[in-house]
PDB file of N, CA and C in Angstrom:
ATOM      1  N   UNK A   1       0.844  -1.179   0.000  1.00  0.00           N
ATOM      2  CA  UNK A   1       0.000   0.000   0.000  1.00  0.00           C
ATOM      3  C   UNK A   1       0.885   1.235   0.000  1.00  0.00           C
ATOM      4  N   UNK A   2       0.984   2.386  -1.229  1.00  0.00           N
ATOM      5  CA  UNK A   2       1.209   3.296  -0.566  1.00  0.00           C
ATOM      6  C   UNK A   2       1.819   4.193   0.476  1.00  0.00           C
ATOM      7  N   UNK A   3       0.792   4.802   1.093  1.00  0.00           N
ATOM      8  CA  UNK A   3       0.660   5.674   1.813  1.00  0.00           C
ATOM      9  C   UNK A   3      -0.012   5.530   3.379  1.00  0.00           C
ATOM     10  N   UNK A   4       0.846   5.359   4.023  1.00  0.00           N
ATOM     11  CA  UNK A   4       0.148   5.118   5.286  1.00  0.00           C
ATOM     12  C   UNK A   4      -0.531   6.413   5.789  1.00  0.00           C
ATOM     13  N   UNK A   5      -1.716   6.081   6.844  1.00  0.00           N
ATOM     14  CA  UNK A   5      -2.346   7.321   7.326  1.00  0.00           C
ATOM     15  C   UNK A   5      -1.632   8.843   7.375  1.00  0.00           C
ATOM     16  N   UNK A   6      -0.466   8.683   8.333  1.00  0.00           N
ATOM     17  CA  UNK A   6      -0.233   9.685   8.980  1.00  0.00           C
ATOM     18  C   UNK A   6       0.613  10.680   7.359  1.00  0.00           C
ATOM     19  N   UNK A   7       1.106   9.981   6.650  1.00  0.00           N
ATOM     20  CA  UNK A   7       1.884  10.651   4.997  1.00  0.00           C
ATOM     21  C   UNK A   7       0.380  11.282   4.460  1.00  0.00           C
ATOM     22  N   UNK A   8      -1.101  10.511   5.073  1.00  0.00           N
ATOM     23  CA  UNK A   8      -2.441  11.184   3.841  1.00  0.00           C
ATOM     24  C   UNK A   8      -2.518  12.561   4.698  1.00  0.00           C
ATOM     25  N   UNK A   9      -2.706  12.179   5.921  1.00  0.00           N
ATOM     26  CA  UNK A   9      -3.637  13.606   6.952  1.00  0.00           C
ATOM     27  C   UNK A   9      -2.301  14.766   6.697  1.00  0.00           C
ATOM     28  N   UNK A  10      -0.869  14.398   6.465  1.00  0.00           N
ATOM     29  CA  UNK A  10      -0.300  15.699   6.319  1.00  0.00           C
ATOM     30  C   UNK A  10       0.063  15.945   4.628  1.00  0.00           C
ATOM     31  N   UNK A  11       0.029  15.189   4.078  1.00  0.00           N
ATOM     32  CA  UNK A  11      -0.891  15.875   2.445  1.00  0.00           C
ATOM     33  C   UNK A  11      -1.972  16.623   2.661  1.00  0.00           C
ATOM     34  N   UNK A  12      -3.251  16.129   2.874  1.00  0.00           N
ATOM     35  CA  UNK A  12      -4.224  16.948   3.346  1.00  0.00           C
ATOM     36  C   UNK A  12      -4.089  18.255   4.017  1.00  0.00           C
ATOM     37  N   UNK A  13      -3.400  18.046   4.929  1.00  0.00           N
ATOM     38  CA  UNK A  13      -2.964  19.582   5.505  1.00  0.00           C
ATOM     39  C   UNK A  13      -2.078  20.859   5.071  1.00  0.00           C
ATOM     40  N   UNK A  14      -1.178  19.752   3.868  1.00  0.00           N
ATOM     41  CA  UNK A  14      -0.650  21.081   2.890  1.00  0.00           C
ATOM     42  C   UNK A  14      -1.700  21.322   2.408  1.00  0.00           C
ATOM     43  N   UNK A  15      -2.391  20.790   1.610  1.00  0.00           N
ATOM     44  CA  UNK A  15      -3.444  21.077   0.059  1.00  0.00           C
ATOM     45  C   UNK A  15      -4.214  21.967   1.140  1.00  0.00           C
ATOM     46  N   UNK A  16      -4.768  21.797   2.664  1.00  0.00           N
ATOM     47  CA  UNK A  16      -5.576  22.934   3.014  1.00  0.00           C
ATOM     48  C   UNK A  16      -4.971  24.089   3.177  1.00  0.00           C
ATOM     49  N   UNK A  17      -3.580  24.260   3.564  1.00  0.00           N
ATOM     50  CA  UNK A  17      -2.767  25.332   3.650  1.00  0.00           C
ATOM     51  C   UNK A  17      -2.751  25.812   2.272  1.00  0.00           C
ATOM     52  N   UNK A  18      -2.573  25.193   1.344  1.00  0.00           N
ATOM     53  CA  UNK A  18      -2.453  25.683  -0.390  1.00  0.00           C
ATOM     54  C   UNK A  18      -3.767  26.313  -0.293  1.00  0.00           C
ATOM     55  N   UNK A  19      -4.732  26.081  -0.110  1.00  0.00           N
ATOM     56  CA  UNK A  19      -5.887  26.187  -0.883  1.00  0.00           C
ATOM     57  C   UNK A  19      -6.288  27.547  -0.408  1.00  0.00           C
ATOM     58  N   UNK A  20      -6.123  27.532   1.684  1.00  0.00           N
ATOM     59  CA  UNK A  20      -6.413  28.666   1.964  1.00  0.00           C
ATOM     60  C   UNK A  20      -5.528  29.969   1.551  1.00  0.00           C
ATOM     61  N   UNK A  21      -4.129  29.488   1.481  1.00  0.00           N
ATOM     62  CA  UNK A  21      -3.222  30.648   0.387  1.00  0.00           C
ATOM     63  C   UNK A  21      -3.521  31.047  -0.831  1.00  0.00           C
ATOM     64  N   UNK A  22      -4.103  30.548  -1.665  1.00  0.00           N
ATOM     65  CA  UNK A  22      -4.848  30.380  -2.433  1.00  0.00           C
ATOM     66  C   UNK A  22      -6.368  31.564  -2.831  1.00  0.00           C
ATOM     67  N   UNK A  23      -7.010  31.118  -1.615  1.00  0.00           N
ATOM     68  CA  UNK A  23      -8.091  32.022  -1.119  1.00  0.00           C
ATOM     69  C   UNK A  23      -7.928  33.658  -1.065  1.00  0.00           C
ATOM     70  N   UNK A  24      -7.239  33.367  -0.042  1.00  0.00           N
ATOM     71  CA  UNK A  24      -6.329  35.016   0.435  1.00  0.00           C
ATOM     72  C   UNK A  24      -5.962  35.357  -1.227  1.00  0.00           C
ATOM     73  N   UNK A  25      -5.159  35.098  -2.070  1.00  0.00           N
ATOM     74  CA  UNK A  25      -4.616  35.246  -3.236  1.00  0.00           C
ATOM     75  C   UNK A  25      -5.661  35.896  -3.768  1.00  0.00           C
ATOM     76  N   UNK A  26      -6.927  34.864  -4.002  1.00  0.00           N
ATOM     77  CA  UNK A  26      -8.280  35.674  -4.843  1.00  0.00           C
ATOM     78  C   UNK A  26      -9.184  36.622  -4.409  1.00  0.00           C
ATOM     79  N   UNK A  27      -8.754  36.544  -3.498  1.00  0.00           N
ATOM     80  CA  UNK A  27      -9.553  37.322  -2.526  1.00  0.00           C
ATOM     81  C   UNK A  27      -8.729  39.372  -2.716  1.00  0.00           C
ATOM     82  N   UNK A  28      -7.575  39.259  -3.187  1.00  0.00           N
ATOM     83  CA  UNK A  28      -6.688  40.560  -3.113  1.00  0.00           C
ATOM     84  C   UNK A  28      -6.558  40.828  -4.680  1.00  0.00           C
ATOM     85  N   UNK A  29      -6.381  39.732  -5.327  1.00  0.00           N
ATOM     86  CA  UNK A  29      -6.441  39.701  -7.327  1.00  0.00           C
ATOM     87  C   UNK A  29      -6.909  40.582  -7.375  1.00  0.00           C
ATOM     88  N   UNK A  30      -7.161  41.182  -8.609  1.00  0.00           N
ATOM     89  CA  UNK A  30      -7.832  42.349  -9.075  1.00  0.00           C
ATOM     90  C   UNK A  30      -8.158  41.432 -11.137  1.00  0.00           C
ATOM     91  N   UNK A  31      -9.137  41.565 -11.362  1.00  0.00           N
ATOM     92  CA  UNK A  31      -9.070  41.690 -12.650  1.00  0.00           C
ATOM     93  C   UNK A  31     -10.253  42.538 -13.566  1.00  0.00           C
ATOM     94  N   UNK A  32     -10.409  42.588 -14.690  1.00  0.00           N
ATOM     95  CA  UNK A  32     -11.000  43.465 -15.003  1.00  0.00           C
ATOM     96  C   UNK A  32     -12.145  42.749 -16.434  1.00  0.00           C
ATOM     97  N   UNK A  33     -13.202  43.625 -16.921  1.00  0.00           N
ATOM     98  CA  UNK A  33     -14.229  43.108 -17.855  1.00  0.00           C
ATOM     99  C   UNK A  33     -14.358  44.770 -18.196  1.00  0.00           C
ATOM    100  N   UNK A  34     -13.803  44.587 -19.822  1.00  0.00           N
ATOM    101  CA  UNK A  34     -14.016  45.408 -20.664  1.00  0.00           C
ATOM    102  C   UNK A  34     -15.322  45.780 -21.668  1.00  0.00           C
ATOM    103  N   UNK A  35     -15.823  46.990 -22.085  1.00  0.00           N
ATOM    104  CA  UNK A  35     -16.500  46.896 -23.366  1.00  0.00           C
ATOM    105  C   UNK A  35     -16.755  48.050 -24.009  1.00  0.00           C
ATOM    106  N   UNK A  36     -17.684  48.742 -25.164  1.00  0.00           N
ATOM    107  CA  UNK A  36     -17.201  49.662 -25.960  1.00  0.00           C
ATOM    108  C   UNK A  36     -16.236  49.905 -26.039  1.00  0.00           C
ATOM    109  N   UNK A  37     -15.102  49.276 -26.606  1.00  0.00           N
ATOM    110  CA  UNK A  37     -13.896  49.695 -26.594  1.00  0.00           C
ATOM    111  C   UNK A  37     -12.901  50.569 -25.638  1.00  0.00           C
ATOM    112  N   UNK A  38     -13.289  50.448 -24.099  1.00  0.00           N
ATOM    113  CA  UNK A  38     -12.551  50.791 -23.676  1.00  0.00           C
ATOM    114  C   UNK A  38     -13.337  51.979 -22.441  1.00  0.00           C
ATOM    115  N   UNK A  39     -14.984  51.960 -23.055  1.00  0.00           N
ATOM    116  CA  UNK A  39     -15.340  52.875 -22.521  1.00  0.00           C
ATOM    117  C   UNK A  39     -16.281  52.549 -21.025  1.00  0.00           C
ATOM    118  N   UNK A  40     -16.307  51.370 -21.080  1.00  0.00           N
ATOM    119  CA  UNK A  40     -17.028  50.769 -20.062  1.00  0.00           C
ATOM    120  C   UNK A  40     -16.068  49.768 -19.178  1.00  0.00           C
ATOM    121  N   UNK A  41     -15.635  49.683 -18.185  1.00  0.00           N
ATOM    122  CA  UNK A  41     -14.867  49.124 -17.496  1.00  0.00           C
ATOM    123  C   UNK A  41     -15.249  48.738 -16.226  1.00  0.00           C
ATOM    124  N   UNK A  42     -15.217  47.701 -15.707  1.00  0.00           N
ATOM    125  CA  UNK A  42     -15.600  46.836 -14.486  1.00  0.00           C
ATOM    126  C   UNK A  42     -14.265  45.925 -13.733  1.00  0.00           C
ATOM    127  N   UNK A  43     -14.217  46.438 -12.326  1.00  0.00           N
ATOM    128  CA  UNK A  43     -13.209  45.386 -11.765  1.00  0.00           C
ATOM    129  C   UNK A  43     -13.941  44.517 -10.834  1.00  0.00           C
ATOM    130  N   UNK A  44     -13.045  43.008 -10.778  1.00  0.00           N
ATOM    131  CA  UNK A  44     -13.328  42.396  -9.596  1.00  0.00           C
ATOM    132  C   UNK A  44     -12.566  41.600  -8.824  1.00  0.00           C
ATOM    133  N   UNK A  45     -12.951  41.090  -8.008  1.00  0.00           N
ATOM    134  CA  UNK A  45     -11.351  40.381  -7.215  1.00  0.00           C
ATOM    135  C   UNK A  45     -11.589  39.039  -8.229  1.00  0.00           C
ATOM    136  N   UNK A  46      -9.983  38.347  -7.286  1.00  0.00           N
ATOM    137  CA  UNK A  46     -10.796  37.035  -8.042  1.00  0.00           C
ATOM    138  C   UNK A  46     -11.406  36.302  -7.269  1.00  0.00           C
ATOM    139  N   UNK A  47     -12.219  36.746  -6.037  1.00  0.00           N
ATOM    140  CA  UNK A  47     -13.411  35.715  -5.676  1.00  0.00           C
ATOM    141  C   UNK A  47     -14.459  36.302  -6.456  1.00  0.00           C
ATOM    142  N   UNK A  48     -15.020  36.840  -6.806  1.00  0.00           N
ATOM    143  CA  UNK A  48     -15.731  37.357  -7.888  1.00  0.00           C
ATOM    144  C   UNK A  48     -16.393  38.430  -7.822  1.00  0.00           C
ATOM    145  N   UNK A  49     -15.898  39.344  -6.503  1.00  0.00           N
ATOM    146  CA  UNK A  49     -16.169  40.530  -6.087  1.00  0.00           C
ATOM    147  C   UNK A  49     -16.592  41.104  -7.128  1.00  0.00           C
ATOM    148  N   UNK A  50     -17.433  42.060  -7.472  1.00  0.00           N
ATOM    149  CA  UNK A  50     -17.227  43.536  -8.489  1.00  0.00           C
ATOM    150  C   UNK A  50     -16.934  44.562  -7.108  1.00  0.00           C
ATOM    151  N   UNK A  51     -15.827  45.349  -7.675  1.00  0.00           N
ATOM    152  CA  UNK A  51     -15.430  46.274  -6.246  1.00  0.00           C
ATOM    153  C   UNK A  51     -15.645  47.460  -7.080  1.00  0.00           C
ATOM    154  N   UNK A  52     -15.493  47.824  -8.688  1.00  0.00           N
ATOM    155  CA  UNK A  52     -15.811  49.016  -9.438  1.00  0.00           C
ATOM    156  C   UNK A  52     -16.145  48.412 -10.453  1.00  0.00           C
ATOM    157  N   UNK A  53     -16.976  49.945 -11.060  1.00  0.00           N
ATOM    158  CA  UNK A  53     -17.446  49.951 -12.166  1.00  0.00           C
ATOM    159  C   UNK A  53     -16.841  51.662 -12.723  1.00  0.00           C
ATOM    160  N   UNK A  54     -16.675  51.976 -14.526  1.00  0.00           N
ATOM    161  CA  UNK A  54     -16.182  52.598 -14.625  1.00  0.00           C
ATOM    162  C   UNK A  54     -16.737  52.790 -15.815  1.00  0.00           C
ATOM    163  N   UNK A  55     -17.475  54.298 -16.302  1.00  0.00           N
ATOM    164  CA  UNK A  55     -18.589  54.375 -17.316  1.00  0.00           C
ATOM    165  C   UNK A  55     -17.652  55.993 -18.008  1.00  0.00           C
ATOM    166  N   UNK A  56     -17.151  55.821 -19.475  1.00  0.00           N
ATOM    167  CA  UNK A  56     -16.308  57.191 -20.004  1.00  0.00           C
ATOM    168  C   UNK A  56     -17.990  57.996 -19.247  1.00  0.00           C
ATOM    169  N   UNK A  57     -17.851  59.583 -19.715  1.00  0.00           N
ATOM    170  CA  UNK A  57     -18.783  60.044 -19.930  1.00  0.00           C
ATOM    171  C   UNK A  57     -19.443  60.502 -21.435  1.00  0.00           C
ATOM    172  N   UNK A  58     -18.773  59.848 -22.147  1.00  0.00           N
ATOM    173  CA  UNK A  58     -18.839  60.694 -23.631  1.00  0.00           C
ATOM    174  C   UNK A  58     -19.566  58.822 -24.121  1.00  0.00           C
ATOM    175  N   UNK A  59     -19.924  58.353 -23.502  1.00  0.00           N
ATOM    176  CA  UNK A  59     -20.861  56.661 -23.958  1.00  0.00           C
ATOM    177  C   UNK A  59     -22.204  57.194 -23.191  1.00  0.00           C
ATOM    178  N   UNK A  60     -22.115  58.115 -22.103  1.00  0.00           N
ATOM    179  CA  UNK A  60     -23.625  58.363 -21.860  1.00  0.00           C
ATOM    180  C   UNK A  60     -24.612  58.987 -22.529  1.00  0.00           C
ATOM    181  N   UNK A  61     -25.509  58.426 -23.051  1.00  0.00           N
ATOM    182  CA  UNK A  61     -26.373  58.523 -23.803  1.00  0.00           C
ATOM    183  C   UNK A  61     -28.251  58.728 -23.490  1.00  0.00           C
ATOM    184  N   UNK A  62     -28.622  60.081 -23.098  1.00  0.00           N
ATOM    185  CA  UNK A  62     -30.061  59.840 -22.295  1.00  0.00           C
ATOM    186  C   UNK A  62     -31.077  58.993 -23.191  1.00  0.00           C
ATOM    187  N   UNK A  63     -30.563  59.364 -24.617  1.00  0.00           N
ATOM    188  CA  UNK A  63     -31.449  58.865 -25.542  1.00  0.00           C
ATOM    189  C   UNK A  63     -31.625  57.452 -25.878  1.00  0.00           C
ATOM    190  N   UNK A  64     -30.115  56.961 -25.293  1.00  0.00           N
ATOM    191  CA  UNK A  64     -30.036  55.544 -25.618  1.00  0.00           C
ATOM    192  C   UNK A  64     -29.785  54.793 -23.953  1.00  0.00           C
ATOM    193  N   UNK A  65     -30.501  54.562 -23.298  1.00  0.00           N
ATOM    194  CA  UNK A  65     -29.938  54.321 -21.925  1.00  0.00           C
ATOM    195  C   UNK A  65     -29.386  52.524 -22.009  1.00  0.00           C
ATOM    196  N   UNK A  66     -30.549  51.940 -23.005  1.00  0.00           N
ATOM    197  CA  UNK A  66     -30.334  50.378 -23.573  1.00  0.00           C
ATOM    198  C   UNK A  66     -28.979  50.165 -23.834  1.00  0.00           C
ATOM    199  N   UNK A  67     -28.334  50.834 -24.418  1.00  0.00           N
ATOM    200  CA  UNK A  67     -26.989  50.422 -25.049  1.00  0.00           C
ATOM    201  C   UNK A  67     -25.896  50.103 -24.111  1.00  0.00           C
ATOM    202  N   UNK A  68     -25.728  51.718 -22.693  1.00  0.00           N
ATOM    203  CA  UNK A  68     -25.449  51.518 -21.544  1.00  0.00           C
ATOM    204  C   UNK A  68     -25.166  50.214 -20.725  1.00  0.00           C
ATOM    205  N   UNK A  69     -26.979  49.883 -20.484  1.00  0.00           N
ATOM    206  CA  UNK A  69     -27.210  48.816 -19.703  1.00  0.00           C
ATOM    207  C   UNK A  69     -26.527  47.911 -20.335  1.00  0.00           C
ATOM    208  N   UNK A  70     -26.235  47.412 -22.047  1.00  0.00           N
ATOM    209  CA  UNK A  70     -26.019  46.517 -22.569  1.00  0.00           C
ATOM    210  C   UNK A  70     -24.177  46.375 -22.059  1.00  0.00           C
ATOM    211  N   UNK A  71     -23.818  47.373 -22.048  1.00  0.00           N
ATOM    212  CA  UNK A  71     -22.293  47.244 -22.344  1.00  0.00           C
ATOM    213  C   UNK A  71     -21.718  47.755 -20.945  1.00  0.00           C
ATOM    214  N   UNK A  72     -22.427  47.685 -20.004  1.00  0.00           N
ATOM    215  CA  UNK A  72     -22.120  47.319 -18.468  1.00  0.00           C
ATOM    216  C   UNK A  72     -22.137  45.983 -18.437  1.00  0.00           C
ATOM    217  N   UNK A  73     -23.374  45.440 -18.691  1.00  0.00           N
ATOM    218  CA  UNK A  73     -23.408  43.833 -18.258  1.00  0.00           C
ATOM    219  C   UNK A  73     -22.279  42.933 -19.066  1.00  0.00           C
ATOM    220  N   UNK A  74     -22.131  43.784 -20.236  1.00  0.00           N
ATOM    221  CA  UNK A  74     -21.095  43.085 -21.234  1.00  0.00           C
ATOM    222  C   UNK A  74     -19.526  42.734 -19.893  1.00  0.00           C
ATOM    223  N   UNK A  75     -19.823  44.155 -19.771  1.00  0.00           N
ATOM    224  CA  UNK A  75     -18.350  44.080 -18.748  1.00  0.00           C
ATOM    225  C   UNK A  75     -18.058  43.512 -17.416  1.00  0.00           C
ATOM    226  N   UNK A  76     -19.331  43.893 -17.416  1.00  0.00           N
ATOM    227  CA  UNK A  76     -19.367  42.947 -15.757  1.00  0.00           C
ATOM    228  C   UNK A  76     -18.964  41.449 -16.130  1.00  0.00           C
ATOM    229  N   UNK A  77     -19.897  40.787 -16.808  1.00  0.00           N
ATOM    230  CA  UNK A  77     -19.906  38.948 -17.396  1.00  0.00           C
ATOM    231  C   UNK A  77     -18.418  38.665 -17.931  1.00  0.00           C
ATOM    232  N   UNK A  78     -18.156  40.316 -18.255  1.00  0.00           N
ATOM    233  CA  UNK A  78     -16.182  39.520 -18.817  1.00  0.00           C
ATOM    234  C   UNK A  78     -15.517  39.332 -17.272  1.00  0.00           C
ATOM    235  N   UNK A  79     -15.614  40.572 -16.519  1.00  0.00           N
ATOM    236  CA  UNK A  79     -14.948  40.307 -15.277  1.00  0.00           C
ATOM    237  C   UNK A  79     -15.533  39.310 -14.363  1.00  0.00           C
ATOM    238  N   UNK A  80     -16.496  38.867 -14.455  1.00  0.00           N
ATOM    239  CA  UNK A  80     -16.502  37.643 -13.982  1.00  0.00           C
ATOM    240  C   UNK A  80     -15.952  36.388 -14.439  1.00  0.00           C
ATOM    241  N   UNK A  81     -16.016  35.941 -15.283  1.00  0.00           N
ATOM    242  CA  UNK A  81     -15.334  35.508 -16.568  1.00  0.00           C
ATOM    243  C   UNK A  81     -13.519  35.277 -16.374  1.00  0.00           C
ATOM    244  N   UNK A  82     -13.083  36.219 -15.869  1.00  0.00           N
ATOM    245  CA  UNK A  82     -12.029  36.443 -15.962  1.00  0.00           C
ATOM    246  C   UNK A  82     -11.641  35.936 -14.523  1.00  0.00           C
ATOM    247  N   UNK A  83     -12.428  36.760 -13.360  1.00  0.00           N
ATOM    248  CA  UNK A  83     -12.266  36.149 -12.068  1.00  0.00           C
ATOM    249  C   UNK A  83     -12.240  34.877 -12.289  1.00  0.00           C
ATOM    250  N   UNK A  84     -13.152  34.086 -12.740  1.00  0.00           N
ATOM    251  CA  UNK A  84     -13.714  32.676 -12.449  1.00  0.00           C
ATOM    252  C   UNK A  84     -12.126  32.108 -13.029  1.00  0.00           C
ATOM    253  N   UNK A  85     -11.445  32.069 -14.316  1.00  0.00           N
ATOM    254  CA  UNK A  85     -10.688  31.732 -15.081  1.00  0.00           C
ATOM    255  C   UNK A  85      -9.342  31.334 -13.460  1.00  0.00           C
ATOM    256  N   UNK A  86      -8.905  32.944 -13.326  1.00  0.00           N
ATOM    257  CA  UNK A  86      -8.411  33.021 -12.144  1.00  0.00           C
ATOM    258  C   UNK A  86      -8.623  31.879 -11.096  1.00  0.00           C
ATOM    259  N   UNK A  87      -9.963  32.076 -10.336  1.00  0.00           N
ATOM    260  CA  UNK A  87      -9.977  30.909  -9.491  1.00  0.00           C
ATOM    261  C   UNK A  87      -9.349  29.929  -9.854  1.00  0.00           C
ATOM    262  N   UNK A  88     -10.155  29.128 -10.702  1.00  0.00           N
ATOM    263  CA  UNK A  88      -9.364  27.957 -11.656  1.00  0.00           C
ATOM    264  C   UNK A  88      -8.652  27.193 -11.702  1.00  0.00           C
ATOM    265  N   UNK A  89      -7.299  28.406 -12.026  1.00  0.00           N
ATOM    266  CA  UNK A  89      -6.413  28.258 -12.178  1.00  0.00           C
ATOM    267  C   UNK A  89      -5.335  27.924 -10.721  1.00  0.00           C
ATOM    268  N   UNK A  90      -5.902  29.350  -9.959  1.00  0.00           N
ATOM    269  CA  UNK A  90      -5.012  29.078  -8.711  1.00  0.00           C
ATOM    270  C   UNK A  90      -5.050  28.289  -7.663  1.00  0.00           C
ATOM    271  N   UNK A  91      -6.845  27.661  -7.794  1.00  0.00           N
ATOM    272  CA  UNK A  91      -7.006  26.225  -6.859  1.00  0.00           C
ATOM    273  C   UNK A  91      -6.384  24.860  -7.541  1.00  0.00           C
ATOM    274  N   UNK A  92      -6.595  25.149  -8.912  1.00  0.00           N
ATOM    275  CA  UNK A  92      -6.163  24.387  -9.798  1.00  0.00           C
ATOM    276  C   UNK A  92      -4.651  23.618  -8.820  1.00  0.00           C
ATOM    277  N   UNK A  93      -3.873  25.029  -9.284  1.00  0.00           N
ATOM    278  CA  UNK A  93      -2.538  24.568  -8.175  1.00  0.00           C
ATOM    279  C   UNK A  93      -2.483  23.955  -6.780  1.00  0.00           C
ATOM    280  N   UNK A  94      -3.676  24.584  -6.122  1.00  0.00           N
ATOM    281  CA  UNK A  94      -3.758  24.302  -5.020  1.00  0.00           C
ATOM    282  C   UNK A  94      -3.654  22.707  -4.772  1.00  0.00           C
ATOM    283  N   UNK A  95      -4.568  22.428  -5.007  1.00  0.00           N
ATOM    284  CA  UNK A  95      -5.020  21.130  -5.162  1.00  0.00           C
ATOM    285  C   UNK A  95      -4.217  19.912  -6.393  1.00  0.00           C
ATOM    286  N   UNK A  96      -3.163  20.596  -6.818  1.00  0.00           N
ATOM    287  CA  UNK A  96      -2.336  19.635  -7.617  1.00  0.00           C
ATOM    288  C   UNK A  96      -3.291  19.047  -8.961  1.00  0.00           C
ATOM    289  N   UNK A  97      -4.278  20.195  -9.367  1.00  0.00           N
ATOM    290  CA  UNK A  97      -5.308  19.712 -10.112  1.00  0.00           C
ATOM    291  C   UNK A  97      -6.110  18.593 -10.035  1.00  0.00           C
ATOM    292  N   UNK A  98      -6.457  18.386  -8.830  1.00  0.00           N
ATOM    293  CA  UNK A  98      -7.183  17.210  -8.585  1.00  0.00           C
ATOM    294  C   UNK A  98      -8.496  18.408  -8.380  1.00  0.00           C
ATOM    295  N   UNK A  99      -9.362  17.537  -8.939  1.00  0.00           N
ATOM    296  CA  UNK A  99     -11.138  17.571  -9.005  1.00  0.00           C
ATOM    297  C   UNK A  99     -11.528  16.958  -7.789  1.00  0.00           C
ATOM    298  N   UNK A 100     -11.810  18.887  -6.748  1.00  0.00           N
ATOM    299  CA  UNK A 100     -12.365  17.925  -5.421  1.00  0.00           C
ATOM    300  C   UNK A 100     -14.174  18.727  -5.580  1.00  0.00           C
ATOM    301  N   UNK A 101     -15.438  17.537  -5.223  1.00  0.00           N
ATOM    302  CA  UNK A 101     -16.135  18.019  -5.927  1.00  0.00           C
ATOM    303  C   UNK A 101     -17.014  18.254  -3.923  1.00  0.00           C
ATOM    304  N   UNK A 102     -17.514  19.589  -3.962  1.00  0.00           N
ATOM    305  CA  UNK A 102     -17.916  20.022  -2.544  1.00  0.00           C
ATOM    306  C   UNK A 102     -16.932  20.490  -1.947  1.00  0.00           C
ATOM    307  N   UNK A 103     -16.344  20.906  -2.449  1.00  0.00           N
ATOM    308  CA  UNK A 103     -14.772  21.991  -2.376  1.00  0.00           C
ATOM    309  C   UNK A 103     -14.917  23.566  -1.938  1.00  0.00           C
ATOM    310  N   UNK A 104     -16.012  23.780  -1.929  1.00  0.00           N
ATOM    311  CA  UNK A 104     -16.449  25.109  -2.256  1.00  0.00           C
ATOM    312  C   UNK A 104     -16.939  26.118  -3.878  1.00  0.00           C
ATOM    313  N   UNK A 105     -15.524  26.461  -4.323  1.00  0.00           N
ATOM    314  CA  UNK A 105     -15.204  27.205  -5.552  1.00  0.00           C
ATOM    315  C   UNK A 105     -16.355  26.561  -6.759  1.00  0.00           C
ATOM    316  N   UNK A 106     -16.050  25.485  -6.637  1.00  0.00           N
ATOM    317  CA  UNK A 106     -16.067  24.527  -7.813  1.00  0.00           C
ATOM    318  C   UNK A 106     -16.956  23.473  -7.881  1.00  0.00           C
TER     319      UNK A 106
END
């Protein structure tokens, strides 16, 4: 066999130390969801915070408020998008890419 007990419970206890380093990590990330070219901008951590949003003033439009709404959400769904990617990736490591399923994140 393997791995005797006491070699699993302190694996286990790195991967929880990874994971919660990990956490902290996404938790401070910053990433961002773009749209109109530049004129609509959204940040979020990478737990999937939105902490800003960021609208030019020369895209505000009274006449068109639809377009707005459209290309906020555009930006928001990238920065989430982008957070999520993030997570991913850095539990990914955490966890030595093992698929733990009731993990939280994932």
């Amino acid at each position: 066999m393997g791995m005797n007990m006491q070699q699993l419970m302190k694996q286990a206890q790195n991967m929880q130390r990874e994971m919660q380093k990990a956490q902290e990590e996404l938790a401070s990330a910053q990433v961002e969801g773009i749209s109109g070219g530049g004129m609509v901008k959204v940040t979020a951590t990478g737990a999937q915070e939105i902490v800003s949003i960021s609208i030019d003033p020369e895209i505000v439009d009274p006449e068109d408020v639809e377009m707005l709404e459209d290309l906020v959400l555009a930006a928001v769904k990238e920065a989430l998008a982008n957070a999520q990617a993030l997570a991913s990736e850095k539990m990914g490591r955490a966890t030595g890419g093992m698929n733990l399923p009731g993990m939280g994140m994932f």
